[in-house]
Protein backbone atom coordinates (compact mmCIF):
# COMPACT_ATOMS: atom_id res chain seq x y z
CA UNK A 1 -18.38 -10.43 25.39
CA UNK A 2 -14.97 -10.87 26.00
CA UNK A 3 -12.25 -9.38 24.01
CA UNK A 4 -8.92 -10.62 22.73
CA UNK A 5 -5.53 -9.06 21.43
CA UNK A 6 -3.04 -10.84 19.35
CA UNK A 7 0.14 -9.40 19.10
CA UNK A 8 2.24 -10.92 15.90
CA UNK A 9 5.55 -11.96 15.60
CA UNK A 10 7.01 -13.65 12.50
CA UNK A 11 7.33 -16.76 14.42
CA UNK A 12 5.69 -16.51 18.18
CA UNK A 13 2.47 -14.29 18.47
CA UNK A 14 1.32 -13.49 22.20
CA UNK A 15 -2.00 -13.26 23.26
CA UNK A 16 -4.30 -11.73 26.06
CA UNK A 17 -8.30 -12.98 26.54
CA UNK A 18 -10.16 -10.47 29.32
CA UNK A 19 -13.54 -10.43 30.11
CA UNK A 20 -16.27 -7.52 29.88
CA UNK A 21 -14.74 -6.37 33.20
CA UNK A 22 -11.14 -5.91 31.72
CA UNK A 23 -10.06 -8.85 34.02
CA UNK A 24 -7.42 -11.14 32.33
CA UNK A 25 -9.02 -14.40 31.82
CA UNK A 26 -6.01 -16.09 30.13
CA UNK A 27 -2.85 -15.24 28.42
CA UNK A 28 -0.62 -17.59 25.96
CA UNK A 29 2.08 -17.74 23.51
CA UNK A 30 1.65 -19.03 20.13
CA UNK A 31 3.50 -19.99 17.48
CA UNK A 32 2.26 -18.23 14.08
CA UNK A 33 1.13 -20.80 12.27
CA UNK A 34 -2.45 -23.30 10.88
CA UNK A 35 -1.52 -25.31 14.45
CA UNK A 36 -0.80 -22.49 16.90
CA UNK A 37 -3.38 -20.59 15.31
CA UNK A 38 -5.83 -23.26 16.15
CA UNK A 39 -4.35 -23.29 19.90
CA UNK A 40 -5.19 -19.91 20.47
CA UNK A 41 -8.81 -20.48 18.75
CA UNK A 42 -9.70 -23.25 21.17
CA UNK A 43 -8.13 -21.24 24.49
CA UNK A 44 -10.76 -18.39 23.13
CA UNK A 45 -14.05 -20.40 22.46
CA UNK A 46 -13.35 -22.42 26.38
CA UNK A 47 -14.24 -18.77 28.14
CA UNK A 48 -17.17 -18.23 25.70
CA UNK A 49 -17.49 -15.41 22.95
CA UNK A 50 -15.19 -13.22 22.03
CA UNK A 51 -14.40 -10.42 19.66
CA UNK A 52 -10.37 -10.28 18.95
CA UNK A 53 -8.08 -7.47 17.31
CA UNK A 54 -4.90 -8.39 15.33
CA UNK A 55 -2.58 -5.33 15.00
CA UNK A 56 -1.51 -4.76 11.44
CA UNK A 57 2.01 -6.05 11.01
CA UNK A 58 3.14 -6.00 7.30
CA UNK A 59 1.29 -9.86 5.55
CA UNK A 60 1.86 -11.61 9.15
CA UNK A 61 -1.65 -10.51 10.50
CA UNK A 62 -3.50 -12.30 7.16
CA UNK A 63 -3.43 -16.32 8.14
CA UNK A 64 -4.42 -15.43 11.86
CA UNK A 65 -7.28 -12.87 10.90
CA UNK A 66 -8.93 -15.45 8.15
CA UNK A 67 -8.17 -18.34 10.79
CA UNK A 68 -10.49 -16.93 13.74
CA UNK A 69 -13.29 -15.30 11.10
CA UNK A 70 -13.31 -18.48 9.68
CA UNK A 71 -14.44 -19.70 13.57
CA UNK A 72 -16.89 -17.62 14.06
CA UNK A 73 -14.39 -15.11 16.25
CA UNK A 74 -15.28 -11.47 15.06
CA UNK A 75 -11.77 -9.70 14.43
CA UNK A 76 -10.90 -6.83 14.05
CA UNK A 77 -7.30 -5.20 12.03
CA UNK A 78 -5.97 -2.50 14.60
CA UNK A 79 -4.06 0.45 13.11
CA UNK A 80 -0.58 -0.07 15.26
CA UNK A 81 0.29 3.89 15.03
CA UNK A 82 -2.76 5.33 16.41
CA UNK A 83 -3.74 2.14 18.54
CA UNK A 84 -0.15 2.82 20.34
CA UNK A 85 -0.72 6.76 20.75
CA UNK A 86 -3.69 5.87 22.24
CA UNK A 87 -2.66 2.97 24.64
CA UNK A 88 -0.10 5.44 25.77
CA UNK A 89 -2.75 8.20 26.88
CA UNK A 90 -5.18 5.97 28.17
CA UNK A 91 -3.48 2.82 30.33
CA UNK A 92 0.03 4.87 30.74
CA UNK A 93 1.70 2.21 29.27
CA UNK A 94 5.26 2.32 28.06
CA UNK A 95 4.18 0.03 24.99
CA UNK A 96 0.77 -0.84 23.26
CA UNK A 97 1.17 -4.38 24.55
CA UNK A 98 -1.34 -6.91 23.93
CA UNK A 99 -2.78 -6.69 27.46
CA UNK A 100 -2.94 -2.71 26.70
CA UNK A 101 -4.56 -3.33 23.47
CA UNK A 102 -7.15 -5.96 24.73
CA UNK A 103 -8.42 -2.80 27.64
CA UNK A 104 -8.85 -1.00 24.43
CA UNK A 105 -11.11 -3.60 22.45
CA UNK A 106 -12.86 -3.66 25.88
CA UNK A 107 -13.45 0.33 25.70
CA UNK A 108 -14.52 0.50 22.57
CA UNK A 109 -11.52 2.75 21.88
CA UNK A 110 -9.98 0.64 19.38
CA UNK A 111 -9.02 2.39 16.00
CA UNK A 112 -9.55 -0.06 13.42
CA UNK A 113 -7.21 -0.65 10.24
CA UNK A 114 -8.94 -1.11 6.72
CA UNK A 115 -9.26 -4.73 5.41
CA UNK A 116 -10.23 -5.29 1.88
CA UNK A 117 -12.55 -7.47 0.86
CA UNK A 118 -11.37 -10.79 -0.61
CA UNK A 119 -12.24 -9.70 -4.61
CA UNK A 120 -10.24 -6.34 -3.46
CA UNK A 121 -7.47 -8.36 -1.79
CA UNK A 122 -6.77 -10.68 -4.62
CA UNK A 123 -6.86 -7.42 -6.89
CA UNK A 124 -4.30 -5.77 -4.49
CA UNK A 125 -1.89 -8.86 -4.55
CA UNK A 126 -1.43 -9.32 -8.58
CA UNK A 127 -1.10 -5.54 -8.78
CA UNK A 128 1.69 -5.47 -6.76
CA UNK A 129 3.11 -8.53 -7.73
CA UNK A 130 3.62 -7.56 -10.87
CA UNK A 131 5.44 -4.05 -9.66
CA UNK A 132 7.52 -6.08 -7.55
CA UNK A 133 8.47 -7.64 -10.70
CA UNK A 134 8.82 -5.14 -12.50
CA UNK A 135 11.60 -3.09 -9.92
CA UNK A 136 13.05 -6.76 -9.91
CA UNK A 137 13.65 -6.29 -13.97
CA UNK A 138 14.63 -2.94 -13.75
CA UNK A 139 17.29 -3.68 -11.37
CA UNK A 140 18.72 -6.29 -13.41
CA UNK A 141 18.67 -4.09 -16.56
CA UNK A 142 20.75 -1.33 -14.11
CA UNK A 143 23.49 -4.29 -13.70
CA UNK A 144 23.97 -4.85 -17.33
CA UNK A 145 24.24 -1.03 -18.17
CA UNK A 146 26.67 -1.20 -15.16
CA UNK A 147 28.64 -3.81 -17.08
CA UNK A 148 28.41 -2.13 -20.20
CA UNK A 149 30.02 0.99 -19.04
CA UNK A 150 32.74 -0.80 -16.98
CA UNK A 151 33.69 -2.68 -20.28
CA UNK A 152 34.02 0.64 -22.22
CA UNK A 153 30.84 -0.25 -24.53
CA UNK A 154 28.59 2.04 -25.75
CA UNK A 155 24.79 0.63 -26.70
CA UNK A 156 23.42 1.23 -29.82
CA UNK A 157 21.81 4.62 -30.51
CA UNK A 158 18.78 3.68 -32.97
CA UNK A 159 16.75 1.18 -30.67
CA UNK A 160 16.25 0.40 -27.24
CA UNK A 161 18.83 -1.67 -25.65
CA UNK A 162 16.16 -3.78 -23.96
CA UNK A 163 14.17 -3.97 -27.05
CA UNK A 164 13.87 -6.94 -29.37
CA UNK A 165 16.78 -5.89 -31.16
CA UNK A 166 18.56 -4.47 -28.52
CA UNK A 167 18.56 -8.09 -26.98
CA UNK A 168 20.22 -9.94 -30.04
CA UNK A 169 22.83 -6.78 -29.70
CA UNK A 170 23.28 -8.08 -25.65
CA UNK A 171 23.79 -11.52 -27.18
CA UNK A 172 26.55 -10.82 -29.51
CA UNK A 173 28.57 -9.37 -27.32
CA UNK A 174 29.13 -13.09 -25.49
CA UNK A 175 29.53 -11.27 -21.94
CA UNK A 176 28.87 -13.91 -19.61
CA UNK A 177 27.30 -11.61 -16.68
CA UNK A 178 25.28 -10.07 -19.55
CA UNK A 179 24.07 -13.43 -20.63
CA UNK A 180 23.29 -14.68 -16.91
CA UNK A 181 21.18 -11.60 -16.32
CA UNK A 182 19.27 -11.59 -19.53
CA UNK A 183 18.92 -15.77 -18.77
CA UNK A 184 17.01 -13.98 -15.54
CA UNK A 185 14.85 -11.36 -17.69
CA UNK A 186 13.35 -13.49 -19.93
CA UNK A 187 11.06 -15.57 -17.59
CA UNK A 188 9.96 -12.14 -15.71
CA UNK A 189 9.33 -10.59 -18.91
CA UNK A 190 7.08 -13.14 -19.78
CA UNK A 191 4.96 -12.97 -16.52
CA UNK A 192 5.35 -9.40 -16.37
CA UNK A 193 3.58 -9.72 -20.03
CA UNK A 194 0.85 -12.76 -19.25
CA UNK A 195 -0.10 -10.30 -15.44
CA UNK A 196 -0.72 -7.59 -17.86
CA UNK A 197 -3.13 -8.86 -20.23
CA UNK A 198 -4.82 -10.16 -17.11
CA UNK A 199 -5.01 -6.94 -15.63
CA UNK A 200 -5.55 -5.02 -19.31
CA UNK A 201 -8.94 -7.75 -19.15
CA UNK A 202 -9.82 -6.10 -16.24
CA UNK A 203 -9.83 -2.86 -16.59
CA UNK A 204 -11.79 -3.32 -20.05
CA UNK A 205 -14.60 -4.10 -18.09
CA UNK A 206 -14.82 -2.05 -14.85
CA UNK A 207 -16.43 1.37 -15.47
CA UNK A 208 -14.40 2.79 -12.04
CA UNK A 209 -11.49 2.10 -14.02
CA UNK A 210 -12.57 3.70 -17.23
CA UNK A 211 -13.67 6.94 -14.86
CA UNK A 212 -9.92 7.04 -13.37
CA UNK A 213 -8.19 6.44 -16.91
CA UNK A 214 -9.95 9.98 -17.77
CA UNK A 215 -7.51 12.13 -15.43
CA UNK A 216 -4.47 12.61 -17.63
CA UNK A 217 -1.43 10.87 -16.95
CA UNK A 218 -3.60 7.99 -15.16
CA UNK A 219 -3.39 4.40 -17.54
CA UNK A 220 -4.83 1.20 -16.92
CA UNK A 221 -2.28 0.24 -14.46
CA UNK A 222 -2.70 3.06 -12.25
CA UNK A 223 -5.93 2.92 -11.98
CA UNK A 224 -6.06 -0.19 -11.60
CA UNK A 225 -4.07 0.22 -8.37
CA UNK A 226 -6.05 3.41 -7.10
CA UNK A 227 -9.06 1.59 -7.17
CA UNK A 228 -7.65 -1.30 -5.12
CA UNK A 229 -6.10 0.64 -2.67
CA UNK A 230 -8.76 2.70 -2.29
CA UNK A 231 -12.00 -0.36 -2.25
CA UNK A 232 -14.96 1.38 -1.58
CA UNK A 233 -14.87 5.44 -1.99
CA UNK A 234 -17.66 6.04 0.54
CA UNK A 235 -15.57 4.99 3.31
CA UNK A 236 -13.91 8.49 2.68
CA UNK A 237 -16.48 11.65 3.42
CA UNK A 238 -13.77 13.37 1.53
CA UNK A 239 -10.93 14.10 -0.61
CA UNK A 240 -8.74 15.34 2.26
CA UNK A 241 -9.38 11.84 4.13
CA UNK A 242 -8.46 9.58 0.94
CA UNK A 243 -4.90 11.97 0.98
CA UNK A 244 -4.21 11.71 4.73
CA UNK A 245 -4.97 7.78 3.80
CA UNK A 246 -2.47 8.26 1.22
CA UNK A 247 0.19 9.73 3.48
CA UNK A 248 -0.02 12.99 0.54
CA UNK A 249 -0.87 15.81 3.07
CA UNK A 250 2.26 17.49 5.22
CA UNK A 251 2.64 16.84 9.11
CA UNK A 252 1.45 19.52 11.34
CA UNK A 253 3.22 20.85 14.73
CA UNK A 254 1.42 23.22 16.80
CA UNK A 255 2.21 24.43 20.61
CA UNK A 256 1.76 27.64 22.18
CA UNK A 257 -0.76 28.91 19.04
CA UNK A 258 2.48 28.71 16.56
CA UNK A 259 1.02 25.68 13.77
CA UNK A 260 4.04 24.38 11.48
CA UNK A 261 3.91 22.62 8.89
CA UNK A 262 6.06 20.11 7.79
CA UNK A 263 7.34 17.03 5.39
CA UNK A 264 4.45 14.79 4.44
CA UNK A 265 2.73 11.97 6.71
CA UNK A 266 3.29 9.14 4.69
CA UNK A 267 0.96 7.53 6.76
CA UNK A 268 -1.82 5.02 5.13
CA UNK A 269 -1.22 3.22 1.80
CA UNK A 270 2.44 3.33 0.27
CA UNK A 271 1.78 2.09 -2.73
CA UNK A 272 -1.03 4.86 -3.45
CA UNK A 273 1.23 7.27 -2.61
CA UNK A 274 3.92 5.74 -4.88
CA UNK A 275 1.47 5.09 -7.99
CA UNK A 276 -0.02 8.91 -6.99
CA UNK A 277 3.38 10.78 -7.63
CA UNK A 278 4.39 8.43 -10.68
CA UNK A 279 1.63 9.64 -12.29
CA UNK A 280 1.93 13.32 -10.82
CA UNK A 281 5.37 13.15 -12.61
CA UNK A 282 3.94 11.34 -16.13
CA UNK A 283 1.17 14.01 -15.96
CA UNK A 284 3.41 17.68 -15.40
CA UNK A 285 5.70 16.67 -18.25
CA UNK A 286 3.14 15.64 -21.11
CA UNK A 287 0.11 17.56 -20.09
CA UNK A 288 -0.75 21.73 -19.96
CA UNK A 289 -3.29 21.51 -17.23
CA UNK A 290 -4.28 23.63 -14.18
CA UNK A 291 -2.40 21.36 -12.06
CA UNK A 292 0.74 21.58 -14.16
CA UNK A 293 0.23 25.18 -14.20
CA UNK A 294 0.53 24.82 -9.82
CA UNK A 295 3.29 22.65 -10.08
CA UNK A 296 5.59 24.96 -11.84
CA UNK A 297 4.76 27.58 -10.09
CA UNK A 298 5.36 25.83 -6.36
CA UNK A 299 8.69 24.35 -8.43
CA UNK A 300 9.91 28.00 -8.34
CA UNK A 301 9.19 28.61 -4.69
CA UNK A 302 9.90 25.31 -3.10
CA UNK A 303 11.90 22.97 -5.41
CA UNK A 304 10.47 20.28 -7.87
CA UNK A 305 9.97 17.53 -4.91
CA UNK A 306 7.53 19.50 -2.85
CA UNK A 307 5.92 20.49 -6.10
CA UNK A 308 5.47 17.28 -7.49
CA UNK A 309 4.07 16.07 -3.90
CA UNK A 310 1.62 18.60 -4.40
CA UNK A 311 0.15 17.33 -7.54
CA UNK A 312 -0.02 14.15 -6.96
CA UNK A 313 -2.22 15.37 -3.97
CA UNK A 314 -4.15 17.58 -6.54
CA UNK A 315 -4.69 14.06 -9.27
CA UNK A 316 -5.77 11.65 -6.19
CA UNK A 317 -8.35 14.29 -5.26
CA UNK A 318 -9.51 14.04 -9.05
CA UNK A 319 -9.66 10.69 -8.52
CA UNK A 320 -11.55 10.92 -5.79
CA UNK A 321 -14.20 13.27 -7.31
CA UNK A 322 -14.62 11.06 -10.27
CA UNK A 323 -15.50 8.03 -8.34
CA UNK A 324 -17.46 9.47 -5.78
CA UNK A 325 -19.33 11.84 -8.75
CA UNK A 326 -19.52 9.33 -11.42
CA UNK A 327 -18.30 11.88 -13.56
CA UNK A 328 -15.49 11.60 -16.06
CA UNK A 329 -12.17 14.39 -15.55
CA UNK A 330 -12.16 17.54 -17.07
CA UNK A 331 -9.23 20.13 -16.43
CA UNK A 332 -10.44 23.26 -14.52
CA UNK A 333 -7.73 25.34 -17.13
């Protein structure tokens, strides 16, 4: 079978076809989208079947990957970081080109990136829409505490100044920034609202979710996140692999039998790593647990930041025992 290697560009993509020998068969520039996706697709099926890697590069990867499984062209998501290590030891190439990457497919050497499935991937998208939107909001509520403290004002002390009637407060004061920002709010306030409920339905339902929302400090949200980040739990033999996928376990440097350890990886998923320490943080604060026992005490040796890195470590590995066990949380205090 011969193999294929795409390497994406925002605009132009490049591509290498080689046969089960490693010999290049064809090599063409595309542009990256539905009609020089379908140029590259009918360059691959004219040398006969192929199996093609895409290397994982941010949402650009998505339209080509769907485009060739849709044709019958078996792809494969390559994990650019270890695919480039790799391509560096192997070919002794400066760069993990796409002719470099292609030799690899050939190999069999090829380390693969995660793709969710397409219930998993729609999942993914609303979730983080609707944190996208919300940093949007909060950013806009920043500017109009900005304005209020350049103007000398001081909010109100008995309700929020975001609240319902923190808003008619905003009104009265007839500032016009205030008044275009808050023209902004609204609408994202009401999808922020209307993604909610949506994702509130959903995690009524899903017993995962209900297993997660056991761990104090984890809500509906969250879990809602961890679970789609995660997608199936058996692809991780255990908790140590789900926090190296979460980029929550510190780099290692070893050379002449010295091992150091330092900062963490943050390899693997960002946004479980993100959700991991928010709720590492909501959890230390409201909660007297074994884990917030560990973080106070790491606090006083290392400094809040490493300690709160630590639990969040700690909670995904709960999460990870109560999916994989089936068994609700319960605090080993």
């Amino acid at each position: 079978m011969n193999s294929v290697e795409v390497d994406v560009g925002k605009k132009i993509c490049r591509a290498s076809i080689k046969d089960t020998h490693g010999a290049i068969l064809s090599e063409l520039s595309f542009s990256n989208d539905s009609a020089g996706i379908e140029s590259l697709i009918m360059r691959v099926k004219r040398y006969g079947d192929a199996r093609a890697v895409v290397e994982s590069t941010g949402n650009m990867w998505m339209r080509i990957h769907d485009m060739l499984e849709d044709n019958g062209i078996d792809t494969v998501l390559a994990n650019p970081v270890k695919t480039k290590m790799i391509a560096e030891a192997k070919i002794k190439s400066d760069r993990a080109d796409s002719k470099a990457i292609a030799e690899l497919v050939r190999l069999d050497a090829l380390p693969s990136a995660y793709i969710p499935d397409p219930e998993t991937a729609i999942l993914q998208e609303k979730i983080r829409r609707r944190a996208f939107m919300v940093r949007e909001r909060v950013r806009l509520r920043v500017k109009i505490k900005s304005i209020l403290t350049y103007e000398g004002i001081k909010p109100p002390s008995d309700h929020g100044l975001f609240a319902e009637k923190g808003v008619e407060w905003l009104h009265s004061l007839s500032l016009e920034p205030v008044e275009s920002y808050l023209t902004v709010i609204k609408p994202l306030d009401d999808e922020i609202k209307r993604v909610s409920k949506h994702l509130r339905e959903l995690a009524e339902d899903d017993e995962d979710i209900k297993l997660l929302m056991t761990i104090l400090g984890v809500g509906y949200y969250t879990a809602l996140l961890v679970k789609s980040e995660i997608g199936d739990i058996n692809r991780f033999s255990d908790g140590d692999r789900l926090c190296n996928y979460g980029g929550l376990v510190p780099s290692t440097h070893a050379s002449g039998g010295t091992v150091r350890h330092g900062s963490i990886t943050k390899e693997g998923s960002r946004w479980l790593r993100w959700v991991m320490v928010e709720a590492a943080m909501t959890h230390v604060h409201k909660y007297d647990t074994a884990i917030t026992k560990a973080y106070h005490r790491i606090a006083e040796r290392r400094g809040r930041q490493v300690a709160t890195v630590a639990a969040a470590r700690k909670l995904l590995l709960c999460c990870y025992a109560v999916l994989k066990n089936k068994h609700p949380y319960y605090d080993q205090a």
